[in-house]
N, C-alpha and C. Protein backbone atom coordinates (compact mmCIF):
# COMPACT_ATOMS: atom_id res chain seq x y z
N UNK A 1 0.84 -1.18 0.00
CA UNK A 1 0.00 0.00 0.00
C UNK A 1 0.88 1.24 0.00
N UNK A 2 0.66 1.90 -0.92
CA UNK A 2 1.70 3.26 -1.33
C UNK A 2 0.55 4.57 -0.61
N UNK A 3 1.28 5.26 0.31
CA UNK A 3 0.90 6.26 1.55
C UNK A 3 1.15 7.70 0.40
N UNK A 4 0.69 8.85 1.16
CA UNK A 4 1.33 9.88 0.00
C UNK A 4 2.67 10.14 0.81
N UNK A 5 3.67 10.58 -0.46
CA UNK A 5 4.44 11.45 0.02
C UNK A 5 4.58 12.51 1.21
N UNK A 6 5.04 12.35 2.78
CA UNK A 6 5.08 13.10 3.45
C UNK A 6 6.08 13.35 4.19
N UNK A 7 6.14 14.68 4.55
CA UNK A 7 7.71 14.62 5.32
C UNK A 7 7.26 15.02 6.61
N UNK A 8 8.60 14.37 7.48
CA UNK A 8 8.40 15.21 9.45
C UNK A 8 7.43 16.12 9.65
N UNK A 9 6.86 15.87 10.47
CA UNK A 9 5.61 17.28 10.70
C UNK A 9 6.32 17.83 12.26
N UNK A 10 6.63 16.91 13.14
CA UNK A 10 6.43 17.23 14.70
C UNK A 10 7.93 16.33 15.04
N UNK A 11 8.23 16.73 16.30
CA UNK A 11 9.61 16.05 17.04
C UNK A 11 8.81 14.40 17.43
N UNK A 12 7.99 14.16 17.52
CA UNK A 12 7.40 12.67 17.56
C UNK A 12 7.46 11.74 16.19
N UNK A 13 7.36 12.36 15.49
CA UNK A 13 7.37 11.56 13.63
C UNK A 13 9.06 11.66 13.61
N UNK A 14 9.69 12.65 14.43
CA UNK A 14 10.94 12.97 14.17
C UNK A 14 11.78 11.61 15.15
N UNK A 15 11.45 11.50 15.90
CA UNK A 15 11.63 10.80 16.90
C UNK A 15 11.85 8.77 16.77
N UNK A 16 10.54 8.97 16.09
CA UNK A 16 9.97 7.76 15.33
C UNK A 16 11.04 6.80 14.46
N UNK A 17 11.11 8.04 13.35
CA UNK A 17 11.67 7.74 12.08
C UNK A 17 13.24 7.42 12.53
N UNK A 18 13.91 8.00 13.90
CA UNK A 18 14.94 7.61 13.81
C UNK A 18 15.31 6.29 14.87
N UNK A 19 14.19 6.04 15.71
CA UNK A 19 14.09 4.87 16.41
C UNK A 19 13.72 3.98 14.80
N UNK A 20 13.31 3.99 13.95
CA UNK A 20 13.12 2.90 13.05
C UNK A 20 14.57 2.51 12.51
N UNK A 21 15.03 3.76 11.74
CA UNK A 21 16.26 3.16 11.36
C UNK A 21 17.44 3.10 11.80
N UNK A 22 17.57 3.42 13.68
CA UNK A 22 18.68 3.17 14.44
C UNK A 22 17.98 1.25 15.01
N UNK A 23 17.10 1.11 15.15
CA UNK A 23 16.43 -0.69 14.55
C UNK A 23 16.89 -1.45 13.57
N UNK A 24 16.77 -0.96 12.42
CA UNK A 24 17.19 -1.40 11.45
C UNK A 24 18.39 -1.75 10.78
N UNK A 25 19.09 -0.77 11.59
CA UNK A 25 20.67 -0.66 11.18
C UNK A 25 21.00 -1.73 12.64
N UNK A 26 20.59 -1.78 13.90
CA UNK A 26 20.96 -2.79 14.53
C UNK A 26 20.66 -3.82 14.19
N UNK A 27 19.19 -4.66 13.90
CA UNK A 27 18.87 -5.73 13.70
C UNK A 27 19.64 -6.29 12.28
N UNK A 28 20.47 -5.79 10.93
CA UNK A 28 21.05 -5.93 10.33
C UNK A 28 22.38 -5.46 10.34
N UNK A 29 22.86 -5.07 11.38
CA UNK A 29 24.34 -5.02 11.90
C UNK A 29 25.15 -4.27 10.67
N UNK A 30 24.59 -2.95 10.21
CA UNK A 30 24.98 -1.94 9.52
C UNK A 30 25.02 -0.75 10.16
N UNK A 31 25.64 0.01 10.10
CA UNK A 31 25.15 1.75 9.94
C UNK A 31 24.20 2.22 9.72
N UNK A 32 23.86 3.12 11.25
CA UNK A 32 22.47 3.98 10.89
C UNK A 32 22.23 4.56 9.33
N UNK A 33 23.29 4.84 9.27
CA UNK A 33 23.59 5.98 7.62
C UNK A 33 22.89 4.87 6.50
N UNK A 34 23.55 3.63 6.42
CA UNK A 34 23.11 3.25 5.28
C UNK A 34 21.69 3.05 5.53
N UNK A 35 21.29 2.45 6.22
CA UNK A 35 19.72 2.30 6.45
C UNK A 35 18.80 3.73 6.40
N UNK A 36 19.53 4.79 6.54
CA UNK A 36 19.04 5.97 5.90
C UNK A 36 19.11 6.16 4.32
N UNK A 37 20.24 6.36 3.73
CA UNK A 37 20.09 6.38 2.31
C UNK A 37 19.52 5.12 1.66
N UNK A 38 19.21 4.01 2.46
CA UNK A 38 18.06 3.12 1.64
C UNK A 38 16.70 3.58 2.20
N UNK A 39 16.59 4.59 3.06
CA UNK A 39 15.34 4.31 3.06
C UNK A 39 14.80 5.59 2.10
N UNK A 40 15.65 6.63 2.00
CA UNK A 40 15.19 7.68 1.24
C UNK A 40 15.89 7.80 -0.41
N UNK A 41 17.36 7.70 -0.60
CA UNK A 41 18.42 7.39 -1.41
C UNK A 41 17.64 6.57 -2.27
N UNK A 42 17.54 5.52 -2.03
CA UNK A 42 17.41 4.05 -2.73
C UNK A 42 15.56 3.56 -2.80
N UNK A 43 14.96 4.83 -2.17
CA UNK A 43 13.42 4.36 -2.00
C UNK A 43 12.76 5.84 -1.21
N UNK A 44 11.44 5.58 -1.19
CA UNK A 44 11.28 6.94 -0.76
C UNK A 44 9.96 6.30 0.47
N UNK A 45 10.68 5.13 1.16
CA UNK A 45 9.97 4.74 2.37
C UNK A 45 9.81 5.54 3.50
N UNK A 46 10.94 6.07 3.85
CA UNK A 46 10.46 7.13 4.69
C UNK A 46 9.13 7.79 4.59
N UNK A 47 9.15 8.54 3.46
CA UNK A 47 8.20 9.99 3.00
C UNK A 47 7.22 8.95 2.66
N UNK A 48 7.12 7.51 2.15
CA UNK A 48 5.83 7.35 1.85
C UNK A 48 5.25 6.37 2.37
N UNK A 49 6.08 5.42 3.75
CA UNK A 49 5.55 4.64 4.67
C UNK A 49 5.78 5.23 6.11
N UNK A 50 7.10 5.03 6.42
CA UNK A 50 7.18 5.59 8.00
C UNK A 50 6.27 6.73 8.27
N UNK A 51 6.39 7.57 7.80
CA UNK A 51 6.45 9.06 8.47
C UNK A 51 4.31 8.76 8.02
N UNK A 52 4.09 8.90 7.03
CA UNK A 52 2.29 8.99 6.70
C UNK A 52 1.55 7.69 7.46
N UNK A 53 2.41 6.73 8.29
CA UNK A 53 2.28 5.58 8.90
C UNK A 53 2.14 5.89 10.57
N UNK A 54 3.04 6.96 10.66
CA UNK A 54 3.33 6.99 12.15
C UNK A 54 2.62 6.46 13.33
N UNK A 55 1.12 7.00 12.89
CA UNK A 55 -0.41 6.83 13.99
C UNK A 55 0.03 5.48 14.21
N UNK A 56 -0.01 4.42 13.16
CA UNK A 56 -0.88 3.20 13.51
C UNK A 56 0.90 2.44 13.86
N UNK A 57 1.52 2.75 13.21
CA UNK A 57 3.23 2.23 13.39
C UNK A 57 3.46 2.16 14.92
N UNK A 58 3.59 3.10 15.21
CA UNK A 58 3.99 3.88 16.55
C UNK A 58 3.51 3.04 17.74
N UNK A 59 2.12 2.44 17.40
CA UNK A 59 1.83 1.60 18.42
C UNK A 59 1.83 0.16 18.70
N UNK A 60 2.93 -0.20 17.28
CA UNK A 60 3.31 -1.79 17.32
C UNK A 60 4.56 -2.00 18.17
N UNK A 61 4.44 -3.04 18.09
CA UNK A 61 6.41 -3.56 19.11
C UNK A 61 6.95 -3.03 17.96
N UNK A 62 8.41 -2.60 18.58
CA UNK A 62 9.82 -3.01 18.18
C UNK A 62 10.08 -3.48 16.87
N UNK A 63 9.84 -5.09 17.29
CA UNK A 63 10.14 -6.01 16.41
C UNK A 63 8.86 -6.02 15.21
N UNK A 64 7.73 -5.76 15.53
CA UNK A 64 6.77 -5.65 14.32
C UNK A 64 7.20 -4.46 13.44
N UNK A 65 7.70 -3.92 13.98
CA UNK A 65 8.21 -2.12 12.85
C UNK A 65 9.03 -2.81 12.30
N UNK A 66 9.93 -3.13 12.82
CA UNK A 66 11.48 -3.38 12.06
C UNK A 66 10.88 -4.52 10.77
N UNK A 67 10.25 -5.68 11.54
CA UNK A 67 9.79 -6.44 10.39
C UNK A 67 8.68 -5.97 9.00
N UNK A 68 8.39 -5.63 9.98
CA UNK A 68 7.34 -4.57 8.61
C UNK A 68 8.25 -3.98 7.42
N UNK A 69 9.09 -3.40 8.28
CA UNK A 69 9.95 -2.27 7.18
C UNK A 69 10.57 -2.82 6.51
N UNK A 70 11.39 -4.24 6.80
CA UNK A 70 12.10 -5.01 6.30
C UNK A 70 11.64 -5.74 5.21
N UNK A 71 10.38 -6.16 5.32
CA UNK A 71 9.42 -6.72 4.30
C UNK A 71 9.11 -5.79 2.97
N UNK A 72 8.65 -4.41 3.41
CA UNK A 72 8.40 -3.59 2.58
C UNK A 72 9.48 -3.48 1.39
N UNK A 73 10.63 -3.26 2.33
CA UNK A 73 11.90 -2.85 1.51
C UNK A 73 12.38 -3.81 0.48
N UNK A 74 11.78 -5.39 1.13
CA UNK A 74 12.44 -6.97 0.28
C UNK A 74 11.59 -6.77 -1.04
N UNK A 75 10.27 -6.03 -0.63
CA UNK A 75 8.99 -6.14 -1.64
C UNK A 75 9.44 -5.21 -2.97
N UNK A 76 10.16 -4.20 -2.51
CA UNK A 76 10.88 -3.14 -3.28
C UNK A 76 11.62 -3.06 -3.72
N UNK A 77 12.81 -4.48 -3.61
CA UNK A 77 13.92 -4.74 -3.84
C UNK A 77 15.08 -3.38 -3.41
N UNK A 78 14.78 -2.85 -2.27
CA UNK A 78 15.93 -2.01 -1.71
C UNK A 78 16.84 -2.54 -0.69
N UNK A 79 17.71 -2.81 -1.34
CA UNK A 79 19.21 -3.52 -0.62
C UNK A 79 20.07 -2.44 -0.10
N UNK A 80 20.52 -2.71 1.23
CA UNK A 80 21.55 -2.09 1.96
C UNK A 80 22.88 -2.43 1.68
């Protein structure tokens, strides 16, 4: 499901977005950085899942975000 394009609104979406990909970069034992330029660089998940996602994201575990995102990204073919 493709979200619209949105960017940071508030220090909570701000907050969010970087608990996702300081997750992501741990649970795949990379750099925050690269898990940033794949998520925006290489895809525009940020602006069009995380951030227009936040409400309903925000209130899963941990491990359901990270897997979510991880799925999305396999679905997208965006490699770190």
């Amino acid at each position: 499901m493709q979200m619209p394009n949105q960017s940071i609104q508030n220090i909570e979406e701000l907050e969010f977005a970087i608990f996702c990909i300081e997750n992501i970069a741990a649970k795949l034992g990379v750099g925050a950085e690269k898990v940033y330029n794949a998520l925006t660089e290489k895809s525009n998940i940020l602006k069009e899942y995380i951030v227009p996602g936040y409400d309903v994201l925000h209130t899963q575990g941990k491990e359901y975000i990270v897997e979510d995102i991880l799925g999305l990204m396999q679905e997208r073919g965006v490699e770190i």
